[in-house]
PDB file of N, CA and C in Angstrom:
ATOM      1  N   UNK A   1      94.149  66.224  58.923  1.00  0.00           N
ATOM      2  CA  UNK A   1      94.276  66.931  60.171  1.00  0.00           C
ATOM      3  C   UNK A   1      95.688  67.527  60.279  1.00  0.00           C
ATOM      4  N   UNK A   2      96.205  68.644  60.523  1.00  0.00           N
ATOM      5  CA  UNK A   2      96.964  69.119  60.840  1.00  0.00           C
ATOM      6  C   UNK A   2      97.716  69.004  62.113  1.00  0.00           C
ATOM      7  N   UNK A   3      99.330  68.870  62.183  1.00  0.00           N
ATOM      8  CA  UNK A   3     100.131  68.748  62.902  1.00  0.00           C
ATOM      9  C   UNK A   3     100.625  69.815  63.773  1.00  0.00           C
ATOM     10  N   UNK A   4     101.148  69.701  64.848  1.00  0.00           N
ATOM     11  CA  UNK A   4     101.661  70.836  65.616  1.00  0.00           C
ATOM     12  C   UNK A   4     102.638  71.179  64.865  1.00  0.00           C
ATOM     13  N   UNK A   5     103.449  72.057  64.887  1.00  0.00           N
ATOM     14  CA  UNK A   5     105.143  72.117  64.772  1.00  0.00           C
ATOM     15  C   UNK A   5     105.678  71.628  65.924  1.00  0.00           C
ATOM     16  N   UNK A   6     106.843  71.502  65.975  1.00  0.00           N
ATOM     17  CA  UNK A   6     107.771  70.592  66.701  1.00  0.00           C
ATOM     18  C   UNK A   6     108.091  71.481  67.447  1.00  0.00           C
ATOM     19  N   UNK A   7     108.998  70.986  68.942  1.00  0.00           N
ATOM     20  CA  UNK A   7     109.585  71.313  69.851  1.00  0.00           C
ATOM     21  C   UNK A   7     110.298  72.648  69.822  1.00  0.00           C
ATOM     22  N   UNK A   8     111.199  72.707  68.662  1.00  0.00           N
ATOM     23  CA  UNK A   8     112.187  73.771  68.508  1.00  0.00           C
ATOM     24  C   UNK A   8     111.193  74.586  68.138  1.00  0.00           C
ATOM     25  N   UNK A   9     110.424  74.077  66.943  1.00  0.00           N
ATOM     26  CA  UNK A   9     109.685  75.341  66.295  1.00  0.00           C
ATOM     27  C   UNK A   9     109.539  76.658  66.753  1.00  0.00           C
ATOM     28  N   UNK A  10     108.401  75.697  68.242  1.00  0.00           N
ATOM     29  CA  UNK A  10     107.240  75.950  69.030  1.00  0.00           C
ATOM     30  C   UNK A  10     108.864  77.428  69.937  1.00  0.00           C
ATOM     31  N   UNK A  11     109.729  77.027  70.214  1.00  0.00           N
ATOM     32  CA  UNK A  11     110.581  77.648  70.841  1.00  0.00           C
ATOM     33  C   UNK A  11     110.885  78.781  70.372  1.00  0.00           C
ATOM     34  N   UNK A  12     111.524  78.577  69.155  1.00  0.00           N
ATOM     35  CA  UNK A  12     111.503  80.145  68.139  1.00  0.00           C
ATOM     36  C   UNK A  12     110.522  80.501  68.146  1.00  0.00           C
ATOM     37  N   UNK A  13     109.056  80.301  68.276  1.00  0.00           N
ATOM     38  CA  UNK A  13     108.070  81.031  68.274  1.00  0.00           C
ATOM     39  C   UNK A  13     107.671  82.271  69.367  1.00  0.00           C
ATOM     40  N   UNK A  14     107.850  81.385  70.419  1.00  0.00           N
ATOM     41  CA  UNK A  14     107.838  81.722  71.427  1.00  0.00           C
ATOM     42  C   UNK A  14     108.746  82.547  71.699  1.00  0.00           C
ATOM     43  N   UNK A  15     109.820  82.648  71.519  1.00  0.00           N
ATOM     44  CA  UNK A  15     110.908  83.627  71.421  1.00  0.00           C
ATOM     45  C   UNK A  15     110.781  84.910  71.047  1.00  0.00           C
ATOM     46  N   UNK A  16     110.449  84.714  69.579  1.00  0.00           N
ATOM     47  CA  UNK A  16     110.017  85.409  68.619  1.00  0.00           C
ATOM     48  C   UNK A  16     108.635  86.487  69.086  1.00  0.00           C
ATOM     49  N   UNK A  17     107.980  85.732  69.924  1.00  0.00           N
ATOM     50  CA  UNK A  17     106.234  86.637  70.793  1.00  0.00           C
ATOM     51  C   UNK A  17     107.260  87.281  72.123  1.00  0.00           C
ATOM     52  N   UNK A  18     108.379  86.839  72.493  1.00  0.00           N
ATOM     53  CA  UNK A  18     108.505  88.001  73.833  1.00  0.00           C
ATOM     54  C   UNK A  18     109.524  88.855  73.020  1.00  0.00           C
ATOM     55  N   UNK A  19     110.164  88.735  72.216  1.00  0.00           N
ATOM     56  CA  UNK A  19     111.190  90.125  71.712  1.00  0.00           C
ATOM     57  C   UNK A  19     110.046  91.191  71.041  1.00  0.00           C
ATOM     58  N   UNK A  20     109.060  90.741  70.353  1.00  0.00           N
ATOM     59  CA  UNK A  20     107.759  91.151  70.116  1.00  0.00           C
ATOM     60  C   UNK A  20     107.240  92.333  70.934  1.00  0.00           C
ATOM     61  N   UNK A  21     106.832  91.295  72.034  1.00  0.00           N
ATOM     62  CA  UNK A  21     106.533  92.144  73.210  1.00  0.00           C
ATOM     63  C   UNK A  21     107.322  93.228  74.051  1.00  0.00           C
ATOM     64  N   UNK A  22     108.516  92.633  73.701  1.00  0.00           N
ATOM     65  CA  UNK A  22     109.220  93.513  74.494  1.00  0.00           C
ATOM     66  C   UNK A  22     109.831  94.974  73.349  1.00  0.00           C
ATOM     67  N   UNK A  23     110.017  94.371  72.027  1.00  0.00           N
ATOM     68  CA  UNK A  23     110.050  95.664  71.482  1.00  0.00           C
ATOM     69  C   UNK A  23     108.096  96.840  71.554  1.00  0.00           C
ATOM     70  N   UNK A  24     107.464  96.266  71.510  1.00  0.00           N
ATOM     71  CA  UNK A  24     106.108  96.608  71.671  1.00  0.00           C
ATOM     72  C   UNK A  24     105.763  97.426  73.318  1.00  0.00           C
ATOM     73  N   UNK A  25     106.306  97.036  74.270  1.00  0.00           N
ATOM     74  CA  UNK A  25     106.367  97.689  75.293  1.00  0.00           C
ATOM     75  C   UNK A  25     107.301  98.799  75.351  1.00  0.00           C
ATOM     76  N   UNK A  26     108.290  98.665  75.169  1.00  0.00           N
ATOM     77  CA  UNK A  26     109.218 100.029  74.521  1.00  0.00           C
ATOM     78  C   UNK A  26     108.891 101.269  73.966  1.00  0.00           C
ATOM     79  N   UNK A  27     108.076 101.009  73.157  1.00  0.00           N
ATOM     80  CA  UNK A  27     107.532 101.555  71.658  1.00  0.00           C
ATOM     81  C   UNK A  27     106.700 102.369  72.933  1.00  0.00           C
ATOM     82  N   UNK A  28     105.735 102.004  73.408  1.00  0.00           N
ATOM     83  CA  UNK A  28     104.562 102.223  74.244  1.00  0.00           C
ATOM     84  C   UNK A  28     104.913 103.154  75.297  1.00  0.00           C
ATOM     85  N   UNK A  29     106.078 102.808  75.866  1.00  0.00           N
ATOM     86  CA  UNK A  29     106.638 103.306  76.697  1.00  0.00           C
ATOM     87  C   UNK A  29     107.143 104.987  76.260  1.00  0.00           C
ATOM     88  N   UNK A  30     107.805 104.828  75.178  1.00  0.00           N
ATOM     89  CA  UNK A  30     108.067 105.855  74.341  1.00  0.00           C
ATOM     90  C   UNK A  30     106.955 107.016  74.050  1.00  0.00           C
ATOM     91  N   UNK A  31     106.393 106.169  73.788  1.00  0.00           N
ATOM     92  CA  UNK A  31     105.284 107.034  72.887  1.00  0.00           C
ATOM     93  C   UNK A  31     104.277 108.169  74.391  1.00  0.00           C
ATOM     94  N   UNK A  32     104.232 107.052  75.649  1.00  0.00           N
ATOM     95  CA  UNK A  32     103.319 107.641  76.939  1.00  0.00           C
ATOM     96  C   UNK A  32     104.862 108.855  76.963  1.00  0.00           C
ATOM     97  N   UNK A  33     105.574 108.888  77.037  1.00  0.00           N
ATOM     98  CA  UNK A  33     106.591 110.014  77.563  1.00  0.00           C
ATOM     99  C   UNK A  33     106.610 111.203  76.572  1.00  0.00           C
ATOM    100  N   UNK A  34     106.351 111.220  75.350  1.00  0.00           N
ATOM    101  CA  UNK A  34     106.432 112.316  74.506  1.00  0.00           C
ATOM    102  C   UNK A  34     105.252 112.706  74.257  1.00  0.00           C
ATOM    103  N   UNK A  35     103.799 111.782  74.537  1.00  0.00           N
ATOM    104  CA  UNK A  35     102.351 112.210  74.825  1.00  0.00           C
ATOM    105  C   UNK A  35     102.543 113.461  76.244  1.00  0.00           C
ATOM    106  N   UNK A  36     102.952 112.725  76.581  1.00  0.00           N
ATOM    107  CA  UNK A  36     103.302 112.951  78.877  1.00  0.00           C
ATOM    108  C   UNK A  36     103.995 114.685  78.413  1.00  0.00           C
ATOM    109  N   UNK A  37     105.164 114.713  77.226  1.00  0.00           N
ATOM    110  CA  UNK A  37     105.780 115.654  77.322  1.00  0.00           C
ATOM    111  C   UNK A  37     104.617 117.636  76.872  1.00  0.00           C
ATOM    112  N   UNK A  38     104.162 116.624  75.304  1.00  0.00           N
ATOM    113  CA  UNK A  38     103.367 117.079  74.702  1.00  0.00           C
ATOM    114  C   UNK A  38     102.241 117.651  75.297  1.00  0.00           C
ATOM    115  N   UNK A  39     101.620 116.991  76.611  1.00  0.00           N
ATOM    116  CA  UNK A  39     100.547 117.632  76.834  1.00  0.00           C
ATOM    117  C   UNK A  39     101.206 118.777  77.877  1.00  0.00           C
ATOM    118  N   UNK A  40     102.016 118.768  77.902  1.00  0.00           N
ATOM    119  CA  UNK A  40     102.880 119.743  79.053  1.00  0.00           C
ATOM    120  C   UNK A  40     102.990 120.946  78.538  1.00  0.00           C
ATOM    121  N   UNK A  41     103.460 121.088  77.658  1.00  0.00           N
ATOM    122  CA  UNK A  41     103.980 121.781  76.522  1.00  0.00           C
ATOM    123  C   UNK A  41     102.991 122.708  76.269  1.00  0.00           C
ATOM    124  N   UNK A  42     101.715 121.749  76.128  1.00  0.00           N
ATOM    125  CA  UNK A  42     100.488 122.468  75.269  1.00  0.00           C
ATOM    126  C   UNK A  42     100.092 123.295  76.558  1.00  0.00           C
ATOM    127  N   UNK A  43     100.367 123.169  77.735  1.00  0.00           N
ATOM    128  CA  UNK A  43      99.549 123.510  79.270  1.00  0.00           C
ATOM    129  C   UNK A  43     100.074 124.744  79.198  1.00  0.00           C
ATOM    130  N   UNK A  44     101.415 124.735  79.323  1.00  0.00           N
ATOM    131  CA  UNK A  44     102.107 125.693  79.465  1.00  0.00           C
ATOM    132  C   UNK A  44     101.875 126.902  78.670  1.00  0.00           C
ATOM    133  N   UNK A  45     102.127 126.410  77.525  1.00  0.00           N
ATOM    134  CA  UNK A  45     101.087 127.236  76.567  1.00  0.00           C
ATOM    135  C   UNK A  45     100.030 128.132  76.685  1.00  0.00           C
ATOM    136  N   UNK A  46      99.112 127.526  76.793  1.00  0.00           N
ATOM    137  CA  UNK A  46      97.620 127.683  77.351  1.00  0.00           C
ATOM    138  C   UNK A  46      97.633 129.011  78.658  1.00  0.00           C
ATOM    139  N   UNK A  47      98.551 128.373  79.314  1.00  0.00           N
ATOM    140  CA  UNK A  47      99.163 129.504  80.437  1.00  0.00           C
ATOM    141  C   UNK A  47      99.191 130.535  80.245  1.00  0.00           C
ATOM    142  N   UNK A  48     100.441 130.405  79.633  1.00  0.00           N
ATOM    143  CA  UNK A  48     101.015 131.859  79.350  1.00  0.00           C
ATOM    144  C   UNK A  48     100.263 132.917  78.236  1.00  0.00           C
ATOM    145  N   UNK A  49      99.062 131.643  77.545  1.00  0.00           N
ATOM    146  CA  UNK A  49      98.307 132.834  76.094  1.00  0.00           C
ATOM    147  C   UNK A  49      97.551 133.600  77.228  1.00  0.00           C
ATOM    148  N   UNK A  50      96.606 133.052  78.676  1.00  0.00           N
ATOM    149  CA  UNK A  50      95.726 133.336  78.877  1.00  0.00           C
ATOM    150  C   UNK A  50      95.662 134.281  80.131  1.00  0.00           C
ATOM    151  N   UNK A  51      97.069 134.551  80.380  1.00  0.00           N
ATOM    152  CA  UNK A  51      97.753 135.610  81.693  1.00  0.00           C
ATOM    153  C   UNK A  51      97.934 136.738  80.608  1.00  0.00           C
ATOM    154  N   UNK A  52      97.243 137.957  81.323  1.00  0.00           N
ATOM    155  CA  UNK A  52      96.930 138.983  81.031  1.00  0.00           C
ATOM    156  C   UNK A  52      98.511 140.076  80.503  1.00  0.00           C
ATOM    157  N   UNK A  53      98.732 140.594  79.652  1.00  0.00           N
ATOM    158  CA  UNK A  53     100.089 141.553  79.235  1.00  0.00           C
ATOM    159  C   UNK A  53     100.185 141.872  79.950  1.00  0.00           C
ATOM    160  N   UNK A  54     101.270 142.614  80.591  1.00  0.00           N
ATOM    161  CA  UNK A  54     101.723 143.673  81.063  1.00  0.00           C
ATOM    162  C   UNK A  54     102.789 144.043  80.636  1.00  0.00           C
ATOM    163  N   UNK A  55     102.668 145.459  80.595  1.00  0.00           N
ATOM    164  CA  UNK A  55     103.362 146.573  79.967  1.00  0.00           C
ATOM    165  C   UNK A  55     104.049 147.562  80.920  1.00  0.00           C
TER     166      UNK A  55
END
């Protein structure tokens, strides 16, 4: 039968799952703002192909 790890272990582990998380929320965070930027970008776009010349 297998043993837990110990006290400290269990601590670095745990440690180790919120810097995790917290680099992982970052990342996420990042990524919704240059999606967020990107679809802006593309709108704008879209805009300006579909407004008629004038000359």
């Amino acid at each position: 039968m297998e043993t837990l790890p110990d006290e400290q272990t269990m601590l670095e582990i745990l440690e180790l799952a919120k810097d995790f998380e917290h680099s992982t929320r970052e990342l996420s965070e990042q990524s919704m703002a240059i999606a967020i930027a990107y679809e802006k970008q593309v709108r704008e776009s879209q805009e300006t192909q579909s407004k008629p010349a004038t000359i």
